[in-house]
N, C-alpha and C. Protein backbone atom coordinates (compact mmCIF):
# COMPACT_ATOMS: atom_id res chain seq x y z
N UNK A 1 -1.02 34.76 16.24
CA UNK A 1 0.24 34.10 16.47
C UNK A 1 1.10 34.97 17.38
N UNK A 2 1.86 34.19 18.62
CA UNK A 2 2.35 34.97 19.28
C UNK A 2 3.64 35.89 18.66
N UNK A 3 4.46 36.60 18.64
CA UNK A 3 5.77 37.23 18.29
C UNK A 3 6.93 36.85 19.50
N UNK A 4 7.57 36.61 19.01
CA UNK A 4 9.16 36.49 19.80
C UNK A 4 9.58 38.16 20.48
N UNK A 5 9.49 38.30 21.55
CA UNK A 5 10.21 39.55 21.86
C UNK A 5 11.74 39.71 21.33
N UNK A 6 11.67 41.06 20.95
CA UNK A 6 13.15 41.36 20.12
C UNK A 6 14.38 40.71 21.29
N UNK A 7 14.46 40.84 22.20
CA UNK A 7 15.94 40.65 23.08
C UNK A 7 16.06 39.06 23.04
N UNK A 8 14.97 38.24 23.47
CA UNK A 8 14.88 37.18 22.70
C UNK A 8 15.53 36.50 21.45
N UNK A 9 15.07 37.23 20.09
CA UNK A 9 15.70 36.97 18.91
C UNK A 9 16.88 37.20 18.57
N UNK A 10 17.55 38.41 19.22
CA UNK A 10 18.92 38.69 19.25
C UNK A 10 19.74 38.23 19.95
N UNK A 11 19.10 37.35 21.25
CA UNK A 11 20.03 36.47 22.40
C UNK A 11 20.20 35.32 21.37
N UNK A 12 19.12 34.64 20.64
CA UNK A 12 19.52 33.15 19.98
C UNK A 12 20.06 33.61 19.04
N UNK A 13 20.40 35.18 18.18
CA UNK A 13 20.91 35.24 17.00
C UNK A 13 22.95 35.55 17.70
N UNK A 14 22.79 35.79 18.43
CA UNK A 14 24.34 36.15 19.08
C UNK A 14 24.63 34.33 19.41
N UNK A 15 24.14 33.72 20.34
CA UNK A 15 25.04 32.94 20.65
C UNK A 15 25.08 31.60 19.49
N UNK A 16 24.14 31.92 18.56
CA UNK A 16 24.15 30.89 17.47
C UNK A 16 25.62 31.58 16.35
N UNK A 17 25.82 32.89 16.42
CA UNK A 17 27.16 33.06 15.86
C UNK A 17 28.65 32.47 16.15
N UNK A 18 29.05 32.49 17.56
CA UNK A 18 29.88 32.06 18.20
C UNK A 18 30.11 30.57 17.47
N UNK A 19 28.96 29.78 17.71
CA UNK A 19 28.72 28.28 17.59
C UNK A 19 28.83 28.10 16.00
N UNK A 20 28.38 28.62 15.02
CA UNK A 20 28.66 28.69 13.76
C UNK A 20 30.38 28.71 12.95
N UNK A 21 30.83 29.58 14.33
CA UNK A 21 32.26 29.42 13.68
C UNK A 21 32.87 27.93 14.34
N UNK A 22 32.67 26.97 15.19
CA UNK A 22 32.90 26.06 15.58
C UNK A 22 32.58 24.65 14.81
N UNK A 23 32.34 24.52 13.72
CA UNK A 23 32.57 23.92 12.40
C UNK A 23 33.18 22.76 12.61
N UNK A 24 34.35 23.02 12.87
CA UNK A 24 35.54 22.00 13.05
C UNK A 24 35.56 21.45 14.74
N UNK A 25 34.30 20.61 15.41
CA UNK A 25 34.40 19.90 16.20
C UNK A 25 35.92 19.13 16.47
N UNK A 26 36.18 18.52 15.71
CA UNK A 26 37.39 17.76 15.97
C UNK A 26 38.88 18.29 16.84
N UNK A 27 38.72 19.35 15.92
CA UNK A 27 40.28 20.52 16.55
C UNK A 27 39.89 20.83 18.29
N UNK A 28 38.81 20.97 18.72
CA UNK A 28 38.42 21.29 20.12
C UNK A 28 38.64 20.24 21.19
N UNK A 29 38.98 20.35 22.33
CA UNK A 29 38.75 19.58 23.29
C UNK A 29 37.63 18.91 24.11
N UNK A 30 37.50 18.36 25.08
CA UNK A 30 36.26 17.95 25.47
C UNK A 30 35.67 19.05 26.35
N UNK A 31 36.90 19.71 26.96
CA UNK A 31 36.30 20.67 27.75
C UNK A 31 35.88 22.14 26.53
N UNK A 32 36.41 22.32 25.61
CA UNK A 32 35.94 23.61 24.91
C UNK A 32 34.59 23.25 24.37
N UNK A 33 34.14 22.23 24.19
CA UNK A 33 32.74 21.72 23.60
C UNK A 33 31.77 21.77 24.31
N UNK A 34 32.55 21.43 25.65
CA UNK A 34 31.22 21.27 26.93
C UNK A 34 31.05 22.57 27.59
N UNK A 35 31.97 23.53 27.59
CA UNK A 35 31.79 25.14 27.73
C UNK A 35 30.90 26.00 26.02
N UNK A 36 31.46 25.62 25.40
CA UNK A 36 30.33 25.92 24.18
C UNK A 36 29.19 25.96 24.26
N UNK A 37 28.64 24.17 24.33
CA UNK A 37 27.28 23.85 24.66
C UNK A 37 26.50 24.13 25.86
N UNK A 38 27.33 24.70 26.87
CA UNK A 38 26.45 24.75 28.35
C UNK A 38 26.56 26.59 27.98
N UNK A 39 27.42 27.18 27.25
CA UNK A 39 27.23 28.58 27.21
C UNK A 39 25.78 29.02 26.17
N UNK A 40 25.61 28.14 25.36
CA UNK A 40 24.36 28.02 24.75
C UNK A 40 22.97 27.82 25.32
N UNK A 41 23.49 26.86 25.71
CA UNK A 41 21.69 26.10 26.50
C UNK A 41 21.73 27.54 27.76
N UNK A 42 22.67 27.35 28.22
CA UNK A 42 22.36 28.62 29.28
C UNK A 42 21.53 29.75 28.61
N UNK A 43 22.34 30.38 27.72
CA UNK A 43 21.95 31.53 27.28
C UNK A 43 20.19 31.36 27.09
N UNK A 44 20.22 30.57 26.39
CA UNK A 44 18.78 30.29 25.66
C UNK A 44 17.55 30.14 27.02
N UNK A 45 18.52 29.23 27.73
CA UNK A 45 17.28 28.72 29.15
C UNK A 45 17.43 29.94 29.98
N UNK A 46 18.14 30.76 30.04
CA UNK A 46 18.23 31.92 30.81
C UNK A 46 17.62 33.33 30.10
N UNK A 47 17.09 33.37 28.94
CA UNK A 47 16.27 34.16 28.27
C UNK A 47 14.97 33.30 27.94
N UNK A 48 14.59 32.27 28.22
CA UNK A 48 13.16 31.89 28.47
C UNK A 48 12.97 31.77 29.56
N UNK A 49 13.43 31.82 30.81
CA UNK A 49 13.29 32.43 32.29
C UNK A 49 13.18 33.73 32.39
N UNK A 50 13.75 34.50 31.88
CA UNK A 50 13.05 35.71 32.02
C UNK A 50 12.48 36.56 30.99
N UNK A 51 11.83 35.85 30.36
CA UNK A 51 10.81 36.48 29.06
C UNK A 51 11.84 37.41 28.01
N UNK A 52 13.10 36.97 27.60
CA UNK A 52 14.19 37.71 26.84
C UNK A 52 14.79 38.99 27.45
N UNK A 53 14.88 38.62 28.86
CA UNK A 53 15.77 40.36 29.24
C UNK A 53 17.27 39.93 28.73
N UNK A 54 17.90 40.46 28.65
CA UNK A 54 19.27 40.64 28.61
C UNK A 54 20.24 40.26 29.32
N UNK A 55 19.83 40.58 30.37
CA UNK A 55 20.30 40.52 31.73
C UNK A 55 20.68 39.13 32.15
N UNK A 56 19.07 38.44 31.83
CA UNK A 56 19.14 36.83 32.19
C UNK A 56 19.74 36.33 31.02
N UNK A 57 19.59 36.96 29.69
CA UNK A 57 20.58 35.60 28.87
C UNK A 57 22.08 35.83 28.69
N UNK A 58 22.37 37.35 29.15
CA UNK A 58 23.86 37.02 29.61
C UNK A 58 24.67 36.15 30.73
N UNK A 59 23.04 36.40 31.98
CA UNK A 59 23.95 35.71 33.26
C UNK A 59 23.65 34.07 32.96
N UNK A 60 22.57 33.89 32.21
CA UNK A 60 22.51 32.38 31.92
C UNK A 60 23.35 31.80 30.78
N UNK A 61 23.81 32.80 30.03
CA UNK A 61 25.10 32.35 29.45
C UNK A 61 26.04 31.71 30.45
N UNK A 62 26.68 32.87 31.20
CA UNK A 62 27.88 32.67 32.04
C UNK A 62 27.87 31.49 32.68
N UNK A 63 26.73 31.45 33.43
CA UNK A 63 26.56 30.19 34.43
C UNK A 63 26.66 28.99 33.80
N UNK A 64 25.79 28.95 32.43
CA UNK A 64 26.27 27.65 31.62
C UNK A 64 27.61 27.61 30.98
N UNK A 65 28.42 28.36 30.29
CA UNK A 65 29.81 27.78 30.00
C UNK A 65 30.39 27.66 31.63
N UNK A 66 30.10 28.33 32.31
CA UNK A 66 30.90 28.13 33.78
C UNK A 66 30.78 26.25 34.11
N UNK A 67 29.55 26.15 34.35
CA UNK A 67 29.36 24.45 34.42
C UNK A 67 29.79 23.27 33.59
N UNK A 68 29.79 24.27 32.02
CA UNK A 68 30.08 23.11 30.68
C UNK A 68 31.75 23.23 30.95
N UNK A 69 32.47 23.99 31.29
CA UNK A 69 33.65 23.97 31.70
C UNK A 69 33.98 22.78 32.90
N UNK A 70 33.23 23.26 33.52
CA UNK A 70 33.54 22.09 35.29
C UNK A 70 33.19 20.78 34.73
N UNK A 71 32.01 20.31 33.64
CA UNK A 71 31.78 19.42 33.43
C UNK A 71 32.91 19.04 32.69
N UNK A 72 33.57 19.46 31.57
CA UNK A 72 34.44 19.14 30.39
C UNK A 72 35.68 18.76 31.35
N UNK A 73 35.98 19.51 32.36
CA UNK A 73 37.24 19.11 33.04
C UNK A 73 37.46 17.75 33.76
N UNK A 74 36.11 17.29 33.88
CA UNK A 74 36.09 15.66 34.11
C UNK A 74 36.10 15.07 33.07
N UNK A 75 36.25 14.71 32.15
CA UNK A 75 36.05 13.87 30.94
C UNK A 75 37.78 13.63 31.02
């Protein structure tokens, strides 16, 4: 069975914290939801692009709340 590289497990264990305290959908806007969720999927799709470096699931963080932001500001 394959193993999860550690930077990996600690990229989905960090940005699944953030999102845990966000509970209360309702109180948020459209744009804080759509920066949430694109700072997530980023993170995640940007540490399975580069086999869990760090590097990529911080900058694929950024880039996704950056977009879930631009997106939320149209709604």
């Amino acid at each position: 069975m394959r193993r999860h590289p550690f930077a990996l497990t600690l990229a989905i264990l960090a940005l699944s914290a953030p999102l845990s305290g966000c509970a209360t959908w309702d109180s948020l806007s459209s744009r804080q939801k759509s920066t949430a969720v694109g700072t997530a999927v980023g993170g995640v799709a940007g540490a399975a692009v580069t086999n869990g470096s760090v590097l990529g699931t911080v900058g694929g963080a950024a880039i996704g709340g950056f977009i879930g932001d631009e997106v939320g500001k149209r709604r």
